[in-house]
PDB file of N, CA and C in Angstrom:
ATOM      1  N   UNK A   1      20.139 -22.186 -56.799  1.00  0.00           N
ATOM      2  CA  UNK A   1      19.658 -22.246 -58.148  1.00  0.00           C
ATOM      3  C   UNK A   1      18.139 -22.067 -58.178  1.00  0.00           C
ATOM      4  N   UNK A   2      17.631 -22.515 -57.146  1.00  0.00           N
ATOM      5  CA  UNK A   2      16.009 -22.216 -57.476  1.00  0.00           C
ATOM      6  C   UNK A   2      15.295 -20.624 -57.235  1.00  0.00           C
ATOM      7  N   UNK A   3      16.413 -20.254 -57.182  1.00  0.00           N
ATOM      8  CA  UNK A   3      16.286 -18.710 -56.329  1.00  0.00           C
ATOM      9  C   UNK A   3      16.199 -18.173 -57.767  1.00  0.00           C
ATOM     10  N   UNK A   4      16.406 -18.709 -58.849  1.00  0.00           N
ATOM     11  CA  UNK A   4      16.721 -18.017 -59.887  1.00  0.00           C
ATOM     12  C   UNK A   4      15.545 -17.922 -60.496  1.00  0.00           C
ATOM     13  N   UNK A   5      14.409 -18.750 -59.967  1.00  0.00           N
ATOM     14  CA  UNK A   5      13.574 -18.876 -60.319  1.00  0.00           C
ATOM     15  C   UNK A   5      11.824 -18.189 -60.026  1.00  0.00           C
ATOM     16  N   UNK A   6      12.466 -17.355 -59.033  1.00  0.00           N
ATOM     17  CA  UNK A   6      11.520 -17.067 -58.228  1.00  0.00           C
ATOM     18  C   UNK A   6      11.183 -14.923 -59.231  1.00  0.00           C
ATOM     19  N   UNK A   7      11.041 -14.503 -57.942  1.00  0.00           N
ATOM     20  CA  UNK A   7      10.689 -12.820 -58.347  1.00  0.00           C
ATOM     21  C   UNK A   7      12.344 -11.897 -58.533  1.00  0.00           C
ATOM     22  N   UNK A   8      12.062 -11.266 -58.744  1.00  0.00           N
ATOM     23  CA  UNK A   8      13.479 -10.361 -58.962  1.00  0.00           C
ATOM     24  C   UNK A   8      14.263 -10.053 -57.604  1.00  0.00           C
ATOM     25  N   UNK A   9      13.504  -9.708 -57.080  1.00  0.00           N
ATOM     26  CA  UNK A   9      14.484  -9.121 -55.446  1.00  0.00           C
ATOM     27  C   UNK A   9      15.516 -10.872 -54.915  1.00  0.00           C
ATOM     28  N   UNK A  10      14.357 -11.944 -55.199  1.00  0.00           N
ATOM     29  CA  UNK A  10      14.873 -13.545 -55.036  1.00  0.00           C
ATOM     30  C   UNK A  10      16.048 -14.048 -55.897  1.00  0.00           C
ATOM     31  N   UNK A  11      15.752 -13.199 -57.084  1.00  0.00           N
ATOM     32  CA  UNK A  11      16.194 -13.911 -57.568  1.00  0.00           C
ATOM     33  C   UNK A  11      17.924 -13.253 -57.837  1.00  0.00           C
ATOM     34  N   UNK A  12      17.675 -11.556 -57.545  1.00  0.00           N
ATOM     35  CA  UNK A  12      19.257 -11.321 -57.095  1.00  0.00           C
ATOM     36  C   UNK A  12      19.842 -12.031 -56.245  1.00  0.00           C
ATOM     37  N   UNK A  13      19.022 -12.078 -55.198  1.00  0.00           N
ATOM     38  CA  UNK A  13      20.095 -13.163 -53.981  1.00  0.00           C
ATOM     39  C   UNK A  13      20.403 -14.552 -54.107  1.00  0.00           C
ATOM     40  N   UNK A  14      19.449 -14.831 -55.446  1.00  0.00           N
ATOM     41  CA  UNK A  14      20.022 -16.339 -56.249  1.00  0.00           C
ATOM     42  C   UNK A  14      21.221 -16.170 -56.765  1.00  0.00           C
ATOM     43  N   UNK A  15      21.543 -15.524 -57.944  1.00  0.00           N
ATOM     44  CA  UNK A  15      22.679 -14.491 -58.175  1.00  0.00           C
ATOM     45  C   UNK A  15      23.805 -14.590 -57.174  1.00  0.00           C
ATOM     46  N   UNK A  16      23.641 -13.728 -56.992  1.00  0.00           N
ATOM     47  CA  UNK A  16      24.618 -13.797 -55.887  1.00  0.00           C
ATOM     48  C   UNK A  16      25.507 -15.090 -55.133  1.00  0.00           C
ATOM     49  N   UNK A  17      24.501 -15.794 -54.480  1.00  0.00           N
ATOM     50  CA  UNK A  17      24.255 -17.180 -54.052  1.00  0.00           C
ATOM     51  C   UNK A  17      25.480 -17.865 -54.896  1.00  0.00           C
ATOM     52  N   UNK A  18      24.964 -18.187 -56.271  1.00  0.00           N
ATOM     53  CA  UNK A  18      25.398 -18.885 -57.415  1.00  0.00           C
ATOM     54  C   UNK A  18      26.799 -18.574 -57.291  1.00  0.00           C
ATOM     55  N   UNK A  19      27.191 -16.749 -57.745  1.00  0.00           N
ATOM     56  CA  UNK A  19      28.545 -16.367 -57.775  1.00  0.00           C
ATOM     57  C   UNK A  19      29.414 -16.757 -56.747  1.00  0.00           C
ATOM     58  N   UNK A  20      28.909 -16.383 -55.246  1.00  0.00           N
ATOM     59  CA  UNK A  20      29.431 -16.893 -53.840  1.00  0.00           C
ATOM     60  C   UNK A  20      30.103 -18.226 -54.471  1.00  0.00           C
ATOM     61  N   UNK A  21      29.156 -19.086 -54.811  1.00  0.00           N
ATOM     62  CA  UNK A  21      29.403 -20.383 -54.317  1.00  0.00           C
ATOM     63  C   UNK A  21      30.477 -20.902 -55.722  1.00  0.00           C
ATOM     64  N   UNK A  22      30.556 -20.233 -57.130  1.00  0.00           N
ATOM     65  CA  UNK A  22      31.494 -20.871 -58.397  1.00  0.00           C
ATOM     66  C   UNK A  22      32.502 -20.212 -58.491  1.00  0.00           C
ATOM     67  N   UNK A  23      33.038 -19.280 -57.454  1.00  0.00           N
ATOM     68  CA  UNK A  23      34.077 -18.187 -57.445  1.00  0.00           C
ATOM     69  C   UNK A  23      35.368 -19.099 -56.522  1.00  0.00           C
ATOM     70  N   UNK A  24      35.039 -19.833 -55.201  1.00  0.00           N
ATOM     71  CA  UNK A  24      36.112 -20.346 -54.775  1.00  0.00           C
ATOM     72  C   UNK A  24      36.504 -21.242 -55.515  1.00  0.00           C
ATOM     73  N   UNK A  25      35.905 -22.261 -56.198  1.00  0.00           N
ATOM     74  CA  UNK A  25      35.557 -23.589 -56.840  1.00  0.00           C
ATOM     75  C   UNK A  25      36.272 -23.261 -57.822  1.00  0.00           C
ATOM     76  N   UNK A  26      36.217 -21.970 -58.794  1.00  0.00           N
ATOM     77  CA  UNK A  26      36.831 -21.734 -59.693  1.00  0.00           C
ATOM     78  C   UNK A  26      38.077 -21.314 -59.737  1.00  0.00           C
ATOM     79  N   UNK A  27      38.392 -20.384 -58.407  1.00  0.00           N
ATOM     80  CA  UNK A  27      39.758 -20.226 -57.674  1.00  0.00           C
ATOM     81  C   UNK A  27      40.684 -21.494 -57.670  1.00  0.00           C
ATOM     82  N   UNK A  28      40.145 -22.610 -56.401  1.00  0.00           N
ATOM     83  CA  UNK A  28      40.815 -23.547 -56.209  1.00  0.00           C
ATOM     84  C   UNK A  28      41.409 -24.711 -57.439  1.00  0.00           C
ATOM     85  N   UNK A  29      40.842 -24.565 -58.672  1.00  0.00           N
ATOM     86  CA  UNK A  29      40.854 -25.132 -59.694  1.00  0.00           C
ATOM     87  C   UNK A  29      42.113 -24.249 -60.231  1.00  0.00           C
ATOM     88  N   UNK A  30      42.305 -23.434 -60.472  1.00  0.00           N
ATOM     89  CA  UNK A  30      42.984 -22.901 -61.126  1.00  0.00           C
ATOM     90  C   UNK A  30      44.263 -22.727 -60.235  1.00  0.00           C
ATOM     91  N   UNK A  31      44.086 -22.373 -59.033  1.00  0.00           N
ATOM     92  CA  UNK A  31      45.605 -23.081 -57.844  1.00  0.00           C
ATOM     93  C   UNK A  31      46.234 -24.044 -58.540  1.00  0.00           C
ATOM     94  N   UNK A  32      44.950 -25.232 -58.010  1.00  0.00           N
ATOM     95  CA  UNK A  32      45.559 -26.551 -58.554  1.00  0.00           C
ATOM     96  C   UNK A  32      46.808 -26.696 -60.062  1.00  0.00           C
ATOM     97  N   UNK A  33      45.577 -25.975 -61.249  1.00  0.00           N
ATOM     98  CA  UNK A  33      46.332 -25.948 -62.363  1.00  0.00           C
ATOM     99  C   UNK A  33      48.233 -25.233 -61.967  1.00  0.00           C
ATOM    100  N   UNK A  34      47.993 -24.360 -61.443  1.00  0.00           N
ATOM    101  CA  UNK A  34      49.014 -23.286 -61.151  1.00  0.00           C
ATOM    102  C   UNK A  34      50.005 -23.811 -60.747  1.00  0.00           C
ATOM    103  N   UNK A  35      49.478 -24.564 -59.379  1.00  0.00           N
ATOM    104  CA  UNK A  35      50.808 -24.941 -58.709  1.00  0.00           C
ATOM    105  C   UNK A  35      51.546 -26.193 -59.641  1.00  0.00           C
ATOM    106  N   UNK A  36      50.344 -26.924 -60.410  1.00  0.00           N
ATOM    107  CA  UNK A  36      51.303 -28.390 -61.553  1.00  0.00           C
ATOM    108  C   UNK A  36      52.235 -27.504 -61.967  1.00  0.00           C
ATOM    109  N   UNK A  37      51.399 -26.608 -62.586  1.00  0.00           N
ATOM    110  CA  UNK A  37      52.782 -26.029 -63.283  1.00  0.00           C
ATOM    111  C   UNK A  37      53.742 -25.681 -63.284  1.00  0.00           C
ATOM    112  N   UNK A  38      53.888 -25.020 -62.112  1.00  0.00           N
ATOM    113  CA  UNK A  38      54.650 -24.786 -61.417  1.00  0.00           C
ATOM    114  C   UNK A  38      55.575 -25.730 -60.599  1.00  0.00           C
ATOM    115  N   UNK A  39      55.105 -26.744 -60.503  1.00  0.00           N
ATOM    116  CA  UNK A  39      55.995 -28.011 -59.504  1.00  0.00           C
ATOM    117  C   UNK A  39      56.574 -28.600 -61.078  1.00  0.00           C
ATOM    118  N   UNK A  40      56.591 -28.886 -62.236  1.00  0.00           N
ATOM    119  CA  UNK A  40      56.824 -29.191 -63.352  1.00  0.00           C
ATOM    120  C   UNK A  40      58.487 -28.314 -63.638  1.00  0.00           C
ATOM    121  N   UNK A  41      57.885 -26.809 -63.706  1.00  0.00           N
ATOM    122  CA  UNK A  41      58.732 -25.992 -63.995  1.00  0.00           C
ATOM    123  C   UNK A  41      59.681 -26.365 -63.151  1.00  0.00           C
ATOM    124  N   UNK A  42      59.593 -26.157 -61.841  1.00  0.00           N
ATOM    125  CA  UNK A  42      60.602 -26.286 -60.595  1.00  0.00           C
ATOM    126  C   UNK A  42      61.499 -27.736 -60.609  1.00  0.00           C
ATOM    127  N   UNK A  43      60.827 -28.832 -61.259  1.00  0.00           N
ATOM    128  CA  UNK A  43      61.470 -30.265 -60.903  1.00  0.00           C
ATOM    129  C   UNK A  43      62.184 -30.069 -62.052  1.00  0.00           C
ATOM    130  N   UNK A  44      62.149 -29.542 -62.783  1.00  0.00           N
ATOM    131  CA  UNK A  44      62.523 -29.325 -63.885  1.00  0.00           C
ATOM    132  C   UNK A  44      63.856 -28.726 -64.150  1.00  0.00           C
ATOM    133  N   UNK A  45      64.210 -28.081 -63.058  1.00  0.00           N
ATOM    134  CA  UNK A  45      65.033 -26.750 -62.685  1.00  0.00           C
ATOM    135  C   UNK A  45      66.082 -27.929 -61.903  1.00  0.00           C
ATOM    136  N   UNK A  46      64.953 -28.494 -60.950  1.00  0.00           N
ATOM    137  CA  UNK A  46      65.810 -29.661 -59.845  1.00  0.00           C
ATOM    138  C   UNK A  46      66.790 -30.387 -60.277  1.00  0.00           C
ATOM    139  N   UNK A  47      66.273 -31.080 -61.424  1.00  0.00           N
ATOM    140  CA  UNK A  47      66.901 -32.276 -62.334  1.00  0.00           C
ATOM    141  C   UNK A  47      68.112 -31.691 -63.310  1.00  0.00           C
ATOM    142  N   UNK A  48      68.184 -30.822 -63.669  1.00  0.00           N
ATOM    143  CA  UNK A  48      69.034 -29.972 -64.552  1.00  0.00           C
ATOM    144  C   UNK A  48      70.183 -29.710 -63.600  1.00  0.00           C
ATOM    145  N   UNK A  49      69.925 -28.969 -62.367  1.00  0.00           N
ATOM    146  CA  UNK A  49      70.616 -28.551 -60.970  1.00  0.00           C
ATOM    147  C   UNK A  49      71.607 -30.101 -60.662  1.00  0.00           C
ATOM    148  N   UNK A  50      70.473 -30.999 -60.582  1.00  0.00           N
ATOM    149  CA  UNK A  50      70.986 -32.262 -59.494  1.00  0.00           C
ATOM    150  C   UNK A  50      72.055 -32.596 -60.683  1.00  0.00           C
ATOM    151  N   UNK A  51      71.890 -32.844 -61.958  1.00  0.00           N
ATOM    152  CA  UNK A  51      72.944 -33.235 -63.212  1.00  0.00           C
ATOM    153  C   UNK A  51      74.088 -32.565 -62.854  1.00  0.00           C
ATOM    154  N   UNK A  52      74.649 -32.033 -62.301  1.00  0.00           N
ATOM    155  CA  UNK A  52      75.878 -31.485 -62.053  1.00  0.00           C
ATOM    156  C   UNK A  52      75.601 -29.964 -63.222  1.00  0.00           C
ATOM    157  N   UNK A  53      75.190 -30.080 -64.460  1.00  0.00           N
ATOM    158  CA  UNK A  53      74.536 -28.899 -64.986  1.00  0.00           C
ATOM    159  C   UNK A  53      74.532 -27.552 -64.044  1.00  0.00           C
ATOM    160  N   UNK A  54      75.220 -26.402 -64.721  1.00  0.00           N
ATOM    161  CA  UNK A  54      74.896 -25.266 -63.799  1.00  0.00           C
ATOM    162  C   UNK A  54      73.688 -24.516 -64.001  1.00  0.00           C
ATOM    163  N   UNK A  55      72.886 -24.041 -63.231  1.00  0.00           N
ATOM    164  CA  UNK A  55      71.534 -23.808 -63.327  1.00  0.00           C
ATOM    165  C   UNK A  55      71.935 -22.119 -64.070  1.00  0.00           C
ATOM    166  N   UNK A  56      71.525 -21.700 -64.916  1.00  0.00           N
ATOM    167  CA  UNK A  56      72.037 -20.290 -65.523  1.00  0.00           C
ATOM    168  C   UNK A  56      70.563 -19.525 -65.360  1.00  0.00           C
ATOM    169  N   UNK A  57      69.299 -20.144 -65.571  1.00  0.00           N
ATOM    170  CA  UNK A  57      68.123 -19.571 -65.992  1.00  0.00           C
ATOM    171  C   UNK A  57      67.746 -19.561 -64.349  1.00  0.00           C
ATOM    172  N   UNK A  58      67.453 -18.437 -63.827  1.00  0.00           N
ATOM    173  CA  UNK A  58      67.022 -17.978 -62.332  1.00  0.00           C
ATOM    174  C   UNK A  58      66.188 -17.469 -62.050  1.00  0.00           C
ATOM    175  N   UNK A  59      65.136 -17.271 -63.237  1.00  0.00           N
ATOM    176  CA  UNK A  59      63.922 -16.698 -63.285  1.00  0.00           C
ATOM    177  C   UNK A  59      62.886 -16.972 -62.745  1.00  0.00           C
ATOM    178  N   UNK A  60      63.043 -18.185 -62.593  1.00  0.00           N
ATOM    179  CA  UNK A  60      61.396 -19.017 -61.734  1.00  0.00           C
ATOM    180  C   UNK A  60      62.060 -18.957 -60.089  1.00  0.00           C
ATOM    181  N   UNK A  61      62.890 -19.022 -60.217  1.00  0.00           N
ATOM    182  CA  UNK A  61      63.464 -18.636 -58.574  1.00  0.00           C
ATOM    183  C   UNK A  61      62.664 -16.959 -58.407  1.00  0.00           C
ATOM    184  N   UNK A  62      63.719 -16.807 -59.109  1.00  0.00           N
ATOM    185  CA  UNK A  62      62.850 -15.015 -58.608  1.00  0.00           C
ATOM    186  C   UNK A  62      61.475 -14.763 -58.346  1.00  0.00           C
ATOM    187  N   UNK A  63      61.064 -15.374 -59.576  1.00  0.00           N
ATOM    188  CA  UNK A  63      59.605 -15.030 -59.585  1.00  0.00           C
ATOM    189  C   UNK A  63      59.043 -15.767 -58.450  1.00  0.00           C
ATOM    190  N   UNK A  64      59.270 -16.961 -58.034  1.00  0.00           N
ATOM    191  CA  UNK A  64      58.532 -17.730 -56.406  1.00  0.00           C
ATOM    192  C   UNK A  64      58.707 -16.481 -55.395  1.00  0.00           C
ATOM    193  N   UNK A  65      60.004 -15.864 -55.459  1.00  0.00           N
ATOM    194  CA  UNK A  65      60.499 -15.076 -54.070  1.00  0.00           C
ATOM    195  C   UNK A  65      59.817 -13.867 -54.565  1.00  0.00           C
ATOM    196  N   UNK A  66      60.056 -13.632 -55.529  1.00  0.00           N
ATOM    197  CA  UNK A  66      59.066 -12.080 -55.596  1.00  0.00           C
ATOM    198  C   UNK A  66      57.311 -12.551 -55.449  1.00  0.00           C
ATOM    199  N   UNK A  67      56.490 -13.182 -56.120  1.00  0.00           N
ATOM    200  CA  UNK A  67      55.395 -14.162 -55.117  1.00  0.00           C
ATOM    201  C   UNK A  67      55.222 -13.927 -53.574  1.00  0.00           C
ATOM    202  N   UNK A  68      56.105 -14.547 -53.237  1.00  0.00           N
ATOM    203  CA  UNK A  68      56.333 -15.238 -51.804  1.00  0.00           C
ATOM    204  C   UNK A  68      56.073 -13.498 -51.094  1.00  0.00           C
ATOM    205  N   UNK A  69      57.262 -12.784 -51.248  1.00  0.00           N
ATOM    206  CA  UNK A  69      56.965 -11.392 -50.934  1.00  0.00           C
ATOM    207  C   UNK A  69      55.933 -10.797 -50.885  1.00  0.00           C
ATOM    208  N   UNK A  70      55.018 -10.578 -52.136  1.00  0.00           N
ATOM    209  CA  UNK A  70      54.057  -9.511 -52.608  1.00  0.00           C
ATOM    210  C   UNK A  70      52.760 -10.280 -51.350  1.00  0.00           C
ATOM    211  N   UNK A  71      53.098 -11.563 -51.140  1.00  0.00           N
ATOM    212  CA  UNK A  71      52.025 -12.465 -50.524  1.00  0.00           C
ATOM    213  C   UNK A  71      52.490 -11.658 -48.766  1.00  0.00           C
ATOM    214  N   UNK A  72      53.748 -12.034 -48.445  1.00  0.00           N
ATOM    215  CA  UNK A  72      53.911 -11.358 -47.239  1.00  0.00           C
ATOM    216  C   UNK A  72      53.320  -9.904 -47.084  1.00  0.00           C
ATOM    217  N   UNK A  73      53.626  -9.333 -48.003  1.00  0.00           N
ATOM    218  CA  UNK A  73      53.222  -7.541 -47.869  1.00  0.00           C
ATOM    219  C   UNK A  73      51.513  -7.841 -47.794  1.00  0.00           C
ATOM    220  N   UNK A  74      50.831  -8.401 -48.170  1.00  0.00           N
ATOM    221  CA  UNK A  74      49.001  -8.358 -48.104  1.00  0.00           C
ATOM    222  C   UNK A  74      49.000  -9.136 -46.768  1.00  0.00           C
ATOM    223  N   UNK A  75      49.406  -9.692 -46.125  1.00  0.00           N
ATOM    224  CA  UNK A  75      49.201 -10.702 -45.244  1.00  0.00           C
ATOM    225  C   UNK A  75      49.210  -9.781 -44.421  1.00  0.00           C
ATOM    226  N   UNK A  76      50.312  -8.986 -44.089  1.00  0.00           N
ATOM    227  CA  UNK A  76      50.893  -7.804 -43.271  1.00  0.00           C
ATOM    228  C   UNK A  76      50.038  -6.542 -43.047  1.00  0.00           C
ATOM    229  N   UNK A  77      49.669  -6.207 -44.258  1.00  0.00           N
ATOM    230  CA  UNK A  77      48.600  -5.156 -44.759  1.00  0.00           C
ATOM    231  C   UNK A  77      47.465  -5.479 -43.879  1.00  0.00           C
ATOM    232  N   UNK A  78      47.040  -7.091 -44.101  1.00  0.00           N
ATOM    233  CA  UNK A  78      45.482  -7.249 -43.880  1.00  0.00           C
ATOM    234  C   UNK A  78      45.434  -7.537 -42.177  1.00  0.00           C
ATOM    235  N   UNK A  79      46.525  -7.581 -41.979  1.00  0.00           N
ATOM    236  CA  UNK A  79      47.029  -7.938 -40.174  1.00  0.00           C
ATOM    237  C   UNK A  79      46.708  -6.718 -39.547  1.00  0.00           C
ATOM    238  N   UNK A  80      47.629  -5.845 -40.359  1.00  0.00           N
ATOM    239  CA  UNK A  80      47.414  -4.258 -39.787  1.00  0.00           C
ATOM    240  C   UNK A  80      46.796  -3.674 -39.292  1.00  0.00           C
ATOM    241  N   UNK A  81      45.922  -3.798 -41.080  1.00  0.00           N
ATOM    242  CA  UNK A  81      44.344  -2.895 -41.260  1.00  0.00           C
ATOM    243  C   UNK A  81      43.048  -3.645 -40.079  1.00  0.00           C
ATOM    244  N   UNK A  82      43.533  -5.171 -39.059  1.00  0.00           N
ATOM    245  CA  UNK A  82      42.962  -5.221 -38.831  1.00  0.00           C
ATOM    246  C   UNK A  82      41.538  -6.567 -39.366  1.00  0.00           C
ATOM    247  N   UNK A  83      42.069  -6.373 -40.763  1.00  0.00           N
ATOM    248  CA  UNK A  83      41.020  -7.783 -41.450  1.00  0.00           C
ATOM    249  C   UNK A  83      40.873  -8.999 -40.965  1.00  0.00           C
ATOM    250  N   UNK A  84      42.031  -9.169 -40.748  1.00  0.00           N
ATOM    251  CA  UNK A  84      42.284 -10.669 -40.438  1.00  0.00           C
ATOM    252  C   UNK A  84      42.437 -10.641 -38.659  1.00  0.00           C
ATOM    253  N   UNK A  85      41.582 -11.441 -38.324  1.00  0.00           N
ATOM    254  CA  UNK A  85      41.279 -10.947 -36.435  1.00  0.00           C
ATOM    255  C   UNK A  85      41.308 -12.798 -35.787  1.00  0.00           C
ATOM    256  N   UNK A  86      41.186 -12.543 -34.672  1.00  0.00           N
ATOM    257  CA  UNK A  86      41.237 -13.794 -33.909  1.00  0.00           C
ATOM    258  C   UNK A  86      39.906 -14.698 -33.976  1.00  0.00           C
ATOM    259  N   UNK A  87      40.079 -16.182 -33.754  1.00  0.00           N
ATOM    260  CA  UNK A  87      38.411 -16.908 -34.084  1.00  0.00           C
ATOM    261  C   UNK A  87      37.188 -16.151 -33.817  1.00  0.00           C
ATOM    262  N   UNK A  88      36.246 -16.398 -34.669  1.00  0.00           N
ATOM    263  CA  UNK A  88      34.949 -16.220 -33.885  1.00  0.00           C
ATOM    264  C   UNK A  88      34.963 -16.601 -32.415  1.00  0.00           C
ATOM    265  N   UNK A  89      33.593 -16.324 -31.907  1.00  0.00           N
ATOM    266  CA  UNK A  89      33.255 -17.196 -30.656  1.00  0.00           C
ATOM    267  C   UNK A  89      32.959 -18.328 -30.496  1.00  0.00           C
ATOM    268  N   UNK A  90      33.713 -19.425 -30.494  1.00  0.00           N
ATOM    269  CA  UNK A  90      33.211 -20.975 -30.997  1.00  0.00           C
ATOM    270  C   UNK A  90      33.053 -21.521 -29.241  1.00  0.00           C
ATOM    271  N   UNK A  91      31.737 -21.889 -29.201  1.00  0.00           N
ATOM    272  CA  UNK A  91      31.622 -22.961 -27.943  1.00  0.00           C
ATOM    273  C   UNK A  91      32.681 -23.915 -27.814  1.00  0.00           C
ATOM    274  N   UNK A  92      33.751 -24.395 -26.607  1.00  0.00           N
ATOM    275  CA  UNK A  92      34.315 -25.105 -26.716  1.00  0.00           C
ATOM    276  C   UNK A  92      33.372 -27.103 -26.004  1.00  0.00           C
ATOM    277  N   UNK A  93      33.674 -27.458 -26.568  1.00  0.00           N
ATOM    278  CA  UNK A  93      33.301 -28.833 -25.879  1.00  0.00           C
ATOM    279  C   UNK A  93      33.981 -28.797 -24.423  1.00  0.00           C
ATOM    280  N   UNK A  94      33.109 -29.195 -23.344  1.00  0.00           N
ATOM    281  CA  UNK A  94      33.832 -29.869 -22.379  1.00  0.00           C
ATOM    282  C   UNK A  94      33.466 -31.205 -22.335  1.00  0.00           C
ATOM    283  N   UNK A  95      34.850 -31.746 -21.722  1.00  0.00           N
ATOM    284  CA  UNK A  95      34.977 -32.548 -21.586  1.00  0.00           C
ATOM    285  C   UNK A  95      33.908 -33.620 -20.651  1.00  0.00           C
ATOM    286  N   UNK A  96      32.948 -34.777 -20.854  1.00  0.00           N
ATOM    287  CA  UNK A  96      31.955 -35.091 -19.805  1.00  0.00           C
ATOM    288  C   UNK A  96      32.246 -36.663 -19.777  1.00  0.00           C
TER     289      UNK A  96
END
């Protein structure tokens, strides 16, 4: 934030900085929201199911597995292409 304050070339990389840092924050917030909703919908489905009730509406099923999929295919993709690679070089502790 104080970067914002400074000269222009500073104060893009304040920018930046700022976005970096309210983009996961704003991500993980909205997971959160996502998945309530989703665990709501689903217990929801559970309790209807567990009633002896026959479950007719199969839509939130699908939609998890079609999810679940589209998530496998990028995972796969980014494996491929290579993105996603083995740890950095992390010093290990020995043992003393």
């Amino acid at each position: 934030m104080a970067f914002l304050h400074r000269q222009r070339s500073v104060k893009v990389a304040g920018a930046v900085g700022v976005v970096a840092t309210v983009t996961p924050i704003v991500a993980l917030v909205a997971g959160h929201l996502a998945m309530g909703v989703g665990a709501a919908v689903g217990i929801k489905a559970l309790l209807a199911a567990g009633d002896g009730a026959t479950l007719t509406d199969r839509s939130f099923v699908t939609l998890v597995e079609r999810l679940f999929g589209l998530w496998g295919y990028v995972a796969a993709w980014l494996l491929w292409r290579g993105h996603i690679g083995g740890s950095a070089d992390v010093p290990s502790r020995s043992p003393t």
